[in-house]
N, C-alpha and C. Protein backbone atom coordinates (compact mmCIF):
# COMPACT_ATOMS: atom_id res chain seq x y z
N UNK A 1 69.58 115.42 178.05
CA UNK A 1 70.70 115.53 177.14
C UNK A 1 70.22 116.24 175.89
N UNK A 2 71.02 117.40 175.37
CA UNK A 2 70.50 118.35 174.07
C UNK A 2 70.38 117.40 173.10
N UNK A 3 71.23 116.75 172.84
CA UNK A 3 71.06 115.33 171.67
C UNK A 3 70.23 115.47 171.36
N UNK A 4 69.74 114.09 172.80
CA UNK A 4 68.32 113.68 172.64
C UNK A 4 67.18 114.29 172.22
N UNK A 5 67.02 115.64 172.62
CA UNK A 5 65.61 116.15 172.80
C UNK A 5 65.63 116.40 171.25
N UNK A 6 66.99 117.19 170.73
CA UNK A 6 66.90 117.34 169.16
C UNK A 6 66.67 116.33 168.38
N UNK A 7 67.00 115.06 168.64
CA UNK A 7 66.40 113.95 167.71
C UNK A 7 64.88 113.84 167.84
N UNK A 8 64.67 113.95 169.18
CA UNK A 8 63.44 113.86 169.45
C UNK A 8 62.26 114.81 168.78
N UNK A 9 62.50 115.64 168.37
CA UNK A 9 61.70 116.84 167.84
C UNK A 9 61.47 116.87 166.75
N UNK A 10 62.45 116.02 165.70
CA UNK A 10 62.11 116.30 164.37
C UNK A 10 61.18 114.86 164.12
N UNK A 11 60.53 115.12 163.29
CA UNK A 11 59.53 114.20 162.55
C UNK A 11 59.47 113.75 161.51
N UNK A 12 59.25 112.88 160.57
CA UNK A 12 59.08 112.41 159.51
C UNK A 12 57.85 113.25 158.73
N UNK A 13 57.96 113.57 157.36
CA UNK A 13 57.18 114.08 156.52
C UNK A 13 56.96 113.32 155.70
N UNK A 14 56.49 112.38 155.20
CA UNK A 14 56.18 111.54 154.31
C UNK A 14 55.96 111.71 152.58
N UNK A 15 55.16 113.46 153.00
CA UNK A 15 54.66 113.73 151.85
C UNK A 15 55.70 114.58 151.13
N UNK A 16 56.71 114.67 151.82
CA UNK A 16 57.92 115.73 151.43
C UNK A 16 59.32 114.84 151.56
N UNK A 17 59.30 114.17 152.18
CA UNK A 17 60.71 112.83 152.16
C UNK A 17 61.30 113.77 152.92
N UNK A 18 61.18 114.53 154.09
CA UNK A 18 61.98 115.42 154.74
C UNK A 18 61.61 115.41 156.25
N UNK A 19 62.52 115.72 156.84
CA UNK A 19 62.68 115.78 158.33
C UNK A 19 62.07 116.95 158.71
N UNK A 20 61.28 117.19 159.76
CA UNK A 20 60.91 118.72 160.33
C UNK A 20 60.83 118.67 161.54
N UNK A 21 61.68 120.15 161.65
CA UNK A 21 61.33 120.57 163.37
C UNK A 21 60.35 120.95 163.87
N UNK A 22 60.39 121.06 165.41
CA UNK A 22 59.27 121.67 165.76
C UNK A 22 58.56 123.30 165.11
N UNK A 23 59.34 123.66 164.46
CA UNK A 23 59.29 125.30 164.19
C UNK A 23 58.37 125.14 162.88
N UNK A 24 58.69 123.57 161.89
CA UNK A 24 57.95 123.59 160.65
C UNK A 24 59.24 123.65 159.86
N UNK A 25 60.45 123.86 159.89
CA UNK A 25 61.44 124.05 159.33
C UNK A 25 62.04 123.03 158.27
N UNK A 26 62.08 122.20 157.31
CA UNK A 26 62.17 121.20 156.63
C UNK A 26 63.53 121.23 156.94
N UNK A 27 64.08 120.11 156.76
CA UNK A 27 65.92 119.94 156.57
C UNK A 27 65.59 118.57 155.65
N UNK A 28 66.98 118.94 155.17
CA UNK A 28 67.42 117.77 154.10
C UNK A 28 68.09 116.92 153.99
N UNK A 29 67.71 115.37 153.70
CA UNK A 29 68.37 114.44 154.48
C UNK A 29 69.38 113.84 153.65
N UNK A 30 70.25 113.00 154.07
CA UNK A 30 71.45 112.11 153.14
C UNK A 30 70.22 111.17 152.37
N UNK A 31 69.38 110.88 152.74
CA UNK A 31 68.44 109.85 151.49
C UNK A 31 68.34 111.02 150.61
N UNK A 32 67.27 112.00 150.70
CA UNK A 32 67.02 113.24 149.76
C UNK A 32 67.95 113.21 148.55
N UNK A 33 69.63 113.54 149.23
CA UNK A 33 70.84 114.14 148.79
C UNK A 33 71.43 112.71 147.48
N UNK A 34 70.66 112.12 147.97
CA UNK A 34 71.48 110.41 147.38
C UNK A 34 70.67 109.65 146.26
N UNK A 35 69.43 110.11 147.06
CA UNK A 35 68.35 109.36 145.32
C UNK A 35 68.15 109.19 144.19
N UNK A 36 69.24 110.43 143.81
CA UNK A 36 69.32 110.21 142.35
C UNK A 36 70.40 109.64 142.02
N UNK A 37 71.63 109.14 142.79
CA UNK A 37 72.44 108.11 142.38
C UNK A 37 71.47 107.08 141.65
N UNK A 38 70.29 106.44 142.36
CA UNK A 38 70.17 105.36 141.57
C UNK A 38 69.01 105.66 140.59
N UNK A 39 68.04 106.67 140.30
CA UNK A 39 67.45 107.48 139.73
C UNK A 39 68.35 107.17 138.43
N UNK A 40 69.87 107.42 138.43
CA UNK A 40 70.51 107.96 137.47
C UNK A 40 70.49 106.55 136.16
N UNK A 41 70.72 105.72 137.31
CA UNK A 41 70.76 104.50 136.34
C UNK A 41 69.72 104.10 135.87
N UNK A 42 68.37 104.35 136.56
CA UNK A 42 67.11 104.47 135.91
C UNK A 42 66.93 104.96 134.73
N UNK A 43 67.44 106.49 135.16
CA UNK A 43 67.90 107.14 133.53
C UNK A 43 68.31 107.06 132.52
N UNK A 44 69.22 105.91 132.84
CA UNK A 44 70.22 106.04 132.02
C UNK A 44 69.31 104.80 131.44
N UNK A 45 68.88 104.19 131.72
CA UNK A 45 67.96 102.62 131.04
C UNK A 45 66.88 103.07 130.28
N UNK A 46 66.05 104.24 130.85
CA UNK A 46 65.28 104.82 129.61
C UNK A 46 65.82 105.60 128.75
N UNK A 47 67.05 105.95 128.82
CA UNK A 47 68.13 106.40 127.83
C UNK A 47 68.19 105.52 126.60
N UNK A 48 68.70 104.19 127.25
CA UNK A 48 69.28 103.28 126.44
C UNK A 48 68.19 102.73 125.67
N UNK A 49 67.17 102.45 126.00
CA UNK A 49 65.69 101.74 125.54
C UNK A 49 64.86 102.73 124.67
N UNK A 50 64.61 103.73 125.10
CA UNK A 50 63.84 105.16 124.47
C UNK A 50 64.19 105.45 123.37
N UNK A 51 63.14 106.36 122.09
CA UNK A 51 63.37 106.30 120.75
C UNK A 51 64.08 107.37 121.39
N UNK A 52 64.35 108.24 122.50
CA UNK A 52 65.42 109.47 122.43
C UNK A 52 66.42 109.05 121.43
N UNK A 53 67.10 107.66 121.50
CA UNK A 53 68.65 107.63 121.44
C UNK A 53 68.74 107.66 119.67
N UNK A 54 67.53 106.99 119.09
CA UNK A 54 67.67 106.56 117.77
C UNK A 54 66.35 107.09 116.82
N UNK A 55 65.51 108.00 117.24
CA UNK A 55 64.44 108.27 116.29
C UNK A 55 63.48 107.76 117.41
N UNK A 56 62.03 108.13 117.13
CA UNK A 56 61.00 108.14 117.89
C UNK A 56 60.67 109.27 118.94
N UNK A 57 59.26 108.56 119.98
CA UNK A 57 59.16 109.97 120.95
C UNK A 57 60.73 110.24 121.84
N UNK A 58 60.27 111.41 121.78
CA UNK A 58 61.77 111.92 122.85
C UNK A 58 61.20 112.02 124.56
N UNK A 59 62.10 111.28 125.17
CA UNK A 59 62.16 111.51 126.76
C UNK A 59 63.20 111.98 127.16
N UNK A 60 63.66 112.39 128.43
CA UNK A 60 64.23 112.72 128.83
C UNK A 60 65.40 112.22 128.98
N UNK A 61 66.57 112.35 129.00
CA UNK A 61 68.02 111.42 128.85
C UNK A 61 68.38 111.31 130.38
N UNK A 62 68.80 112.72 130.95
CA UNK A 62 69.03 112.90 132.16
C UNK A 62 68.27 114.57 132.71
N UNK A 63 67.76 114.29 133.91
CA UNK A 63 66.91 115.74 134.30
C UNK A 63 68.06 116.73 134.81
N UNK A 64 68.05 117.89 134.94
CA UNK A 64 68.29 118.96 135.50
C UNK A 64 68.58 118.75 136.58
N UNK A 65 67.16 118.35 137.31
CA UNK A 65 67.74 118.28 139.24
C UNK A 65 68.54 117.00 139.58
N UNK A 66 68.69 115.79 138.47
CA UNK A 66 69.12 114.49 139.09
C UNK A 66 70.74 115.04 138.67
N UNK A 67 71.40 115.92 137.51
CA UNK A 67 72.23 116.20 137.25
C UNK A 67 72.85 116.97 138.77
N UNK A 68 71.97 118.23 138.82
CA UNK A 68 72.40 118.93 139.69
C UNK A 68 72.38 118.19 141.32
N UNK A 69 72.30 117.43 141.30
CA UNK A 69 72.02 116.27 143.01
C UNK A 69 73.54 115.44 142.93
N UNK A 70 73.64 115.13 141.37
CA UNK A 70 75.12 114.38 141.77
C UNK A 70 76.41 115.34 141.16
N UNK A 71 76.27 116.30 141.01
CA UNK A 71 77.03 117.47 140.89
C UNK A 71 77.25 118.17 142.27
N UNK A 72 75.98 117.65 143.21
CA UNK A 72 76.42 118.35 144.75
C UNK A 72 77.22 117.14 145.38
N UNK A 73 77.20 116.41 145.26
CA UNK A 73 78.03 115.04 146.12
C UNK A 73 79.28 114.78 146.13
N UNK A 74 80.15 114.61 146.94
CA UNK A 74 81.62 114.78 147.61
C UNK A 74 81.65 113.23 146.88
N UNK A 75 83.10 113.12 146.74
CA UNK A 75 83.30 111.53 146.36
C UNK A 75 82.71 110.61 147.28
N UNK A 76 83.25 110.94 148.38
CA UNK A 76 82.69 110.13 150.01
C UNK A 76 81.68 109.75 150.01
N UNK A 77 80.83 110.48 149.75
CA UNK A 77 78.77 110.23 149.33
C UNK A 77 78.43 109.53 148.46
N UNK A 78 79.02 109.65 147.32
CA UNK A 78 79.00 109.37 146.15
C UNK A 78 79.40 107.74 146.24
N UNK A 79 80.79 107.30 146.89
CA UNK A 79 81.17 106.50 147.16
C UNK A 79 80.51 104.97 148.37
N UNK A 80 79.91 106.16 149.48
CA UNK A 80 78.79 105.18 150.41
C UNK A 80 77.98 105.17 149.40
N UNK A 81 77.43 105.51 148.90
CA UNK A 81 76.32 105.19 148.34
C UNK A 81 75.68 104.15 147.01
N UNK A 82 77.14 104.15 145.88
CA UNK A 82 77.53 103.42 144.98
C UNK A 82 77.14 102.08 145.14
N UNK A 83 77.89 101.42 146.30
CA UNK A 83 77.34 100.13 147.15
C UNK A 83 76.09 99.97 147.24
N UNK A 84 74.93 100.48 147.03
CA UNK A 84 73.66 100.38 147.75
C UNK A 84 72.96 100.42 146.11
N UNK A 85 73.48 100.61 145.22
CA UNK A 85 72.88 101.04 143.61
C UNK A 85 72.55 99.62 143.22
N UNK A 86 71.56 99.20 142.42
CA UNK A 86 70.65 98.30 141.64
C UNK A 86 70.39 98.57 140.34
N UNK A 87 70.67 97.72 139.87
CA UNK A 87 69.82 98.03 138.35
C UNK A 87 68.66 97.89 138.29
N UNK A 88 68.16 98.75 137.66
CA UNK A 88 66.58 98.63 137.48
C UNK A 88 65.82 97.71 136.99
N UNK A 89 66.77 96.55 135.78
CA UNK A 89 66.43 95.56 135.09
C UNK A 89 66.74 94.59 135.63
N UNK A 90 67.54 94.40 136.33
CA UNK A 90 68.01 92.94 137.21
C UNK A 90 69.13 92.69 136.95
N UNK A 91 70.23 93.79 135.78
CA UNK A 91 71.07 93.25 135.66
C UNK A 91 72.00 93.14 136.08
N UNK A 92 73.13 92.07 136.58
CA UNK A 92 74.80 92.28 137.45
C UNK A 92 75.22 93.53 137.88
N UNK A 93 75.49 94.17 139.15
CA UNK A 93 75.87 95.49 139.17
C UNK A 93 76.98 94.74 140.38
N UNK A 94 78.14 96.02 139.87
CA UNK A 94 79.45 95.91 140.18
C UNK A 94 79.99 97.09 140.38
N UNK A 95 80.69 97.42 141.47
CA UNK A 95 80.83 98.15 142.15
C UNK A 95 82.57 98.36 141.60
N UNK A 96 83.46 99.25 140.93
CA UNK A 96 84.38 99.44 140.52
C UNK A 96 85.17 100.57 141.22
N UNK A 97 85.92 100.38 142.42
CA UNK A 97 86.52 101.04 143.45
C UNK A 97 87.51 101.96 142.35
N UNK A 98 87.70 102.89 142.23
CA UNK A 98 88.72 104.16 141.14
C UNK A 98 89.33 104.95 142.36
N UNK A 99 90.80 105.24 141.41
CA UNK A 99 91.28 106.75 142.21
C UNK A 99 90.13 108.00 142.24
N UNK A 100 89.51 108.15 141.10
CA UNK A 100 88.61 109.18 141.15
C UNK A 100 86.89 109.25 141.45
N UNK A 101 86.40 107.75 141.93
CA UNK A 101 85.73 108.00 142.13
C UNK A 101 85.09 106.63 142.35
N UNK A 102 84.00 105.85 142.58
CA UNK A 102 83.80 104.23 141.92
C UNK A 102 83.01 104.31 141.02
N UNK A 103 83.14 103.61 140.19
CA UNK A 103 82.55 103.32 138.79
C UNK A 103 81.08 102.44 139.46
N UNK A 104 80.03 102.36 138.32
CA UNK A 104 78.95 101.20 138.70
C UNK A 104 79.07 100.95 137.21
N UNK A 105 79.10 99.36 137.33
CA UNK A 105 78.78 98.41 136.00
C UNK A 105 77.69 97.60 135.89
N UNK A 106 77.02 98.06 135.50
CA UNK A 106 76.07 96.78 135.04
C UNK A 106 75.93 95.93 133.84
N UNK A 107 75.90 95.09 133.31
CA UNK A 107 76.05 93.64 132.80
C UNK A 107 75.02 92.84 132.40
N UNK A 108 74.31 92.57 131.44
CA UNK A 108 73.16 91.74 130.92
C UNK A 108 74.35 90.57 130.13
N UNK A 109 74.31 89.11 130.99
CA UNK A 109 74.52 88.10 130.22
C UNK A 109 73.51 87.47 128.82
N UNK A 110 72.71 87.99 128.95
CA UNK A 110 71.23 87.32 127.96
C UNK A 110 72.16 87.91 127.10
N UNK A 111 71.72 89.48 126.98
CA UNK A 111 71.78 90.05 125.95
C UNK A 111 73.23 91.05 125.43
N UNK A 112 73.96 90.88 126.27
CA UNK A 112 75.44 91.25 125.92
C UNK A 112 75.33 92.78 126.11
N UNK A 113 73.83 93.19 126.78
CA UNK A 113 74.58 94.88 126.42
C UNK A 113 74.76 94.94 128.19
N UNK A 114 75.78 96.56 128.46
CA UNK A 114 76.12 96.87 129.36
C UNK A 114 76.22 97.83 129.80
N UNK A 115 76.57 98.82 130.81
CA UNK A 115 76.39 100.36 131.11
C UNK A 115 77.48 100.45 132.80
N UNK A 116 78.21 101.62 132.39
CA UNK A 116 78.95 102.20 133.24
C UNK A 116 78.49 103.67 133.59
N UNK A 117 78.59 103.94 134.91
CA UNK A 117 78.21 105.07 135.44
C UNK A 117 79.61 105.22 136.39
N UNK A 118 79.88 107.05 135.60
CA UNK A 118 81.47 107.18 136.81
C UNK A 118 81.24 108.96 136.81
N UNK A 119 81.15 109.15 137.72
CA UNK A 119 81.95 110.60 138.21
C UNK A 119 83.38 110.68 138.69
N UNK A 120 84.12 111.73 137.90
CA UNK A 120 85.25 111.91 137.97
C UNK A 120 85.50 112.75 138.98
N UNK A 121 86.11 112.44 140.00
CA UNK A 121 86.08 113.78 140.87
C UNK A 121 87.46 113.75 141.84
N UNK A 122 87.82 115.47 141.40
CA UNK A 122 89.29 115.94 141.52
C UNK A 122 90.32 115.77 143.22
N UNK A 123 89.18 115.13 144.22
CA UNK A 123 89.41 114.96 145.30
C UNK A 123 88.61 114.46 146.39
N UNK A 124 88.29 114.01 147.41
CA UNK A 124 87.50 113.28 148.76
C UNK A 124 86.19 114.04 148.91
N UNK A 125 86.58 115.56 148.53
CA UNK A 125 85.79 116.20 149.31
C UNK A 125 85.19 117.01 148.10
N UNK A 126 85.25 116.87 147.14
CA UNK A 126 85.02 118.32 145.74
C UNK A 126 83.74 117.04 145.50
N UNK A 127 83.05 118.37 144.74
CA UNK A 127 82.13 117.26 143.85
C UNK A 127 82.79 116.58 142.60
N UNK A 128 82.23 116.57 141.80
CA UNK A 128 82.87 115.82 140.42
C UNK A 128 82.96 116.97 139.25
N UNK A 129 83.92 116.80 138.14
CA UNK A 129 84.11 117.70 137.65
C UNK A 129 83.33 117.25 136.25
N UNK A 130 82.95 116.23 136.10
CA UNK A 130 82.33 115.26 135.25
C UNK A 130 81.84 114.36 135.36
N UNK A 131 80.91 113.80 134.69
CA UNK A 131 80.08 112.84 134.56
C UNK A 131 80.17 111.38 133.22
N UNK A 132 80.63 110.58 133.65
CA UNK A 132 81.07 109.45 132.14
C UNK A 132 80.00 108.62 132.22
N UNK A 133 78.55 108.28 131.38
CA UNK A 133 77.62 107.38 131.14
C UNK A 133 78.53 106.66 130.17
N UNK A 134 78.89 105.11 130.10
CA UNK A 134 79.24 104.57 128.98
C UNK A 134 78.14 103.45 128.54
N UNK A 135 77.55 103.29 127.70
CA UNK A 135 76.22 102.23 126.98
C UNK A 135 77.17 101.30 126.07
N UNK A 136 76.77 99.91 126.89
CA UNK A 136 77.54 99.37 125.56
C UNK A 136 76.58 98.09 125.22
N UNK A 137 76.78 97.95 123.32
CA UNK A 137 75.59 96.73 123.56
C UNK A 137 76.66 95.76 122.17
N UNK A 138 75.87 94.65 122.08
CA UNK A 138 76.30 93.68 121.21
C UNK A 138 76.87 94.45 119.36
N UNK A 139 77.44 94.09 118.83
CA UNK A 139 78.16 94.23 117.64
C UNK A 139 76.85 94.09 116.63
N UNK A 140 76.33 95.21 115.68
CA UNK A 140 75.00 95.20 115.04
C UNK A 140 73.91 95.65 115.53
N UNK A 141 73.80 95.81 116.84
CA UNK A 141 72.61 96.36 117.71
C UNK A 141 72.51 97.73 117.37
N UNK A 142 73.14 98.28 117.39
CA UNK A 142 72.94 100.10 117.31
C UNK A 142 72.63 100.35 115.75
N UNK A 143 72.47 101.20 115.18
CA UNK A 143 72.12 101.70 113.89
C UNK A 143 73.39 102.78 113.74
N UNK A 144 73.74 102.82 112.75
CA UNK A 144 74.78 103.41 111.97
C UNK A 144 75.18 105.37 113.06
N UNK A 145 76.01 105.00 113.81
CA UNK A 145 76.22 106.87 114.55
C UNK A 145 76.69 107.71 114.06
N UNK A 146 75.59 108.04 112.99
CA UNK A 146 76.20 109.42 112.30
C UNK A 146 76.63 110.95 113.06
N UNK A 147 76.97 111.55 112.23
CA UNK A 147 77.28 113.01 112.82
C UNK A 147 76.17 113.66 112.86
N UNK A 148 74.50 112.99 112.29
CA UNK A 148 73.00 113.84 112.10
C UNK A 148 72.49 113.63 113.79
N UNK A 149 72.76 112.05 114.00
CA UNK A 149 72.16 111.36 115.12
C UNK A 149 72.97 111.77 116.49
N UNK A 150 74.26 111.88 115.97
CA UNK A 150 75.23 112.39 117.35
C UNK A 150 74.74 113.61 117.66
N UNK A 151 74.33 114.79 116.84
CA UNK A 151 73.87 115.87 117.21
C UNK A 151 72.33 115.96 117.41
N UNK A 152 71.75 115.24 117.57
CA UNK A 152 70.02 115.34 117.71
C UNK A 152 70.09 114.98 119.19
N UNK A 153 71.06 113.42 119.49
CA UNK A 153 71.53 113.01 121.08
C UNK A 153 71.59 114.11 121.72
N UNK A 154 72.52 114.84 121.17
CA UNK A 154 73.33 116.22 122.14
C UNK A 154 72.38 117.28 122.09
N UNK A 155 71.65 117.68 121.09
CA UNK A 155 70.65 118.68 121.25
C UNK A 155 69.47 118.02 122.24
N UNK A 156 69.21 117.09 122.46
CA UNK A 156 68.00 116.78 123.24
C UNK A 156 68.61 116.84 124.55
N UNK A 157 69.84 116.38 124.54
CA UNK A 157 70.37 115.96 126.15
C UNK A 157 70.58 117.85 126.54
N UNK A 158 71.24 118.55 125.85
CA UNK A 158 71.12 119.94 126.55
C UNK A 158 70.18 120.77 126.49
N UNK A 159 69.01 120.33 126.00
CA UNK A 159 67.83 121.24 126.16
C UNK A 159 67.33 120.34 127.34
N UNK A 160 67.50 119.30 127.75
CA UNK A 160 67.08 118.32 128.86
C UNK A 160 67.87 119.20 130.09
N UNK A 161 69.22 119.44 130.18
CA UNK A 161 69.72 120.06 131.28
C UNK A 161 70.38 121.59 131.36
N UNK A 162 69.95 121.93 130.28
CA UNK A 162 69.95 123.60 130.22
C UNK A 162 71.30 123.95 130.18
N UNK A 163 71.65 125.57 130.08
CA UNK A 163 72.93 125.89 129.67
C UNK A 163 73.47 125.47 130.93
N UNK A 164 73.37 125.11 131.97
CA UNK A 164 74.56 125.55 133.14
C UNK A 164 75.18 123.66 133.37
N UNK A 165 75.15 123.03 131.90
CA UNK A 165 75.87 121.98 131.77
C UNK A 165 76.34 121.90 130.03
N UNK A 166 77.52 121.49 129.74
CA UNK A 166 77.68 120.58 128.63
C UNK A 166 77.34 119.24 128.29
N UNK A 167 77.62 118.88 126.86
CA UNK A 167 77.12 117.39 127.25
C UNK A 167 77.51 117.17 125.98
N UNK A 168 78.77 115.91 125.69
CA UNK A 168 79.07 115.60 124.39
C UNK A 168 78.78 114.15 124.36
N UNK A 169 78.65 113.37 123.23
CA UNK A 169 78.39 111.65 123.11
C UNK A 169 79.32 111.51 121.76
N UNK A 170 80.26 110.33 122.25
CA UNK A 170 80.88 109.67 121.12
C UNK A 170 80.94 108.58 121.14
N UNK A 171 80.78 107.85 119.92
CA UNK A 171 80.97 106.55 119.09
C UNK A 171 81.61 105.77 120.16
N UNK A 172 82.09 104.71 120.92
CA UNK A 172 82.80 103.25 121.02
C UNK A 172 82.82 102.42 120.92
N UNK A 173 83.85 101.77 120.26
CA UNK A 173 84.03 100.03 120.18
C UNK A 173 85.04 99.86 120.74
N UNK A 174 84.48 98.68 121.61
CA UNK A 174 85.37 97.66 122.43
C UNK A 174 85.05 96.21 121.77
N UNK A 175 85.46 95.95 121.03
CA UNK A 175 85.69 94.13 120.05
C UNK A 175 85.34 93.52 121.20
N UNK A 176 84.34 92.71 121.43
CA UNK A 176 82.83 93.12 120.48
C UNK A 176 81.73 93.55 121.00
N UNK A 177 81.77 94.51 121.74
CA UNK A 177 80.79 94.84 121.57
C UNK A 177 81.46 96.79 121.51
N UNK A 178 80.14 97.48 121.28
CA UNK A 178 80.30 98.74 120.57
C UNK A 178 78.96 99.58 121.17
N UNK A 179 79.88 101.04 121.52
CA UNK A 179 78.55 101.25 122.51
C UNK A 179 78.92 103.08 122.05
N UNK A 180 77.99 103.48 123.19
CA UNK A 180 78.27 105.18 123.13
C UNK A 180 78.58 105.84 124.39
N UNK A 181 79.37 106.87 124.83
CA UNK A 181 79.73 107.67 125.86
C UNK A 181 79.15 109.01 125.70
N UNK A 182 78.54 109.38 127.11
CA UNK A 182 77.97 110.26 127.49
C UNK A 182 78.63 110.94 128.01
N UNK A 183 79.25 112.41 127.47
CA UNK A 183 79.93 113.14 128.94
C UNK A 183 79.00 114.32 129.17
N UNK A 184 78.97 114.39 130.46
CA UNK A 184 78.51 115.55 130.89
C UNK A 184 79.15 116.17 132.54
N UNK A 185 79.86 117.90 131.64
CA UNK A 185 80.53 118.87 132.93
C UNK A 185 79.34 120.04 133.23
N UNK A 186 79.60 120.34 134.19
CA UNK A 186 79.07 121.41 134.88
C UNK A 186 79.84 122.80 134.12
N UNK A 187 79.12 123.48 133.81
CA UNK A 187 79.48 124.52 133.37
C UNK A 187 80.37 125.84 134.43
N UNK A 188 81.09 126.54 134.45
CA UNK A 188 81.57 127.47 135.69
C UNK A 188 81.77 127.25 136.65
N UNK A 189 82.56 125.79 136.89
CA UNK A 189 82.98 125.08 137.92
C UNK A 189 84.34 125.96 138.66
């Protein structure tokens, strides 16, 4: 059976996270395509923790290729995969079924802060036309979000993912607690 023999042929690469044929040919797998879903929330935790957000060394907010990985993903992908996401810290994650896409929430009871991850996306099959990080933490936790600090955020986050994205952050309060939003579109969509 052709199937068979084709399953049979490809191999595990370990050192490449990729499938190969007999020819040497790499292909790319739905794990590959999907890793930075939860990568992202990784990100997004050394986001939230890192002097990036407020003064100190600067790291990275979000990379280039983890941007461009969930900029390739159909809602559908995006959607199997949501289910399978962890927080990196241990905290509550919740799976928020949307017309446009599912949301992931995560939730620290200790410490009252919280974080939403949503791609907006215009249909089943399109990728997303946007990206919504929302950070939210306890009432007093953050330091004053000026218009100096909103733009140092945004200059680090687009020298982090280069021109072929935008990327704006604004102020929120939700009584009580008070957080910041991350957007980021794909440029020449």
């Amino acid at each position: 059976h052709k199937h068979k023999n084709y399953w049979r042929r490809r191999t595990n690469d370990p050192t490449t996270n990729r499938k190969s044929t007999r020819d040497g040919k790499k292909l790319e797998t739905k794990e590959m395509k999907t890793k930075p879903l939860t990568s992202l929330l990784a990100l997004t935790f050394l986001f939230l923790f890192s002097g990036s957000v407020f003064g100190g060394e600067k790291e990275t907010i979000i990379s280039k290729n983890d941007a461009d990985s969930i900029f390739s993903l159909t809602m559908d992908e995006w959607n199997a995969n949501s289910t399978k996401m962890l927080n990196p810290l241990g905290w509550t994650t919740k799976v928020l079924p949307l017309e446009t896409g599912n949301g992931i929430v995560s939730f620290d009871e200790k410490t009252q802060m919280g974080l939403m991850v949503q791609p907006l996306f215009p249909g089943r099959t399109n990728p997303p036309t946007m990206l919504l990080v929302h950070t939210f933490y306890p009432d007093g936790f953050l330091p004053e979000f000026t218009n100096e600090v909103k733009k140092s955020i945004e200059e680090a986050a687009q020298k982090d993912l280069g021109s072929g994205y935008s990327i704006t952050f604004s102020y929120k309060g939700m009584p009580p607690l008070k957080g910041v939003e991350m957007t980021i579109m794909k440029n020449n969509q």
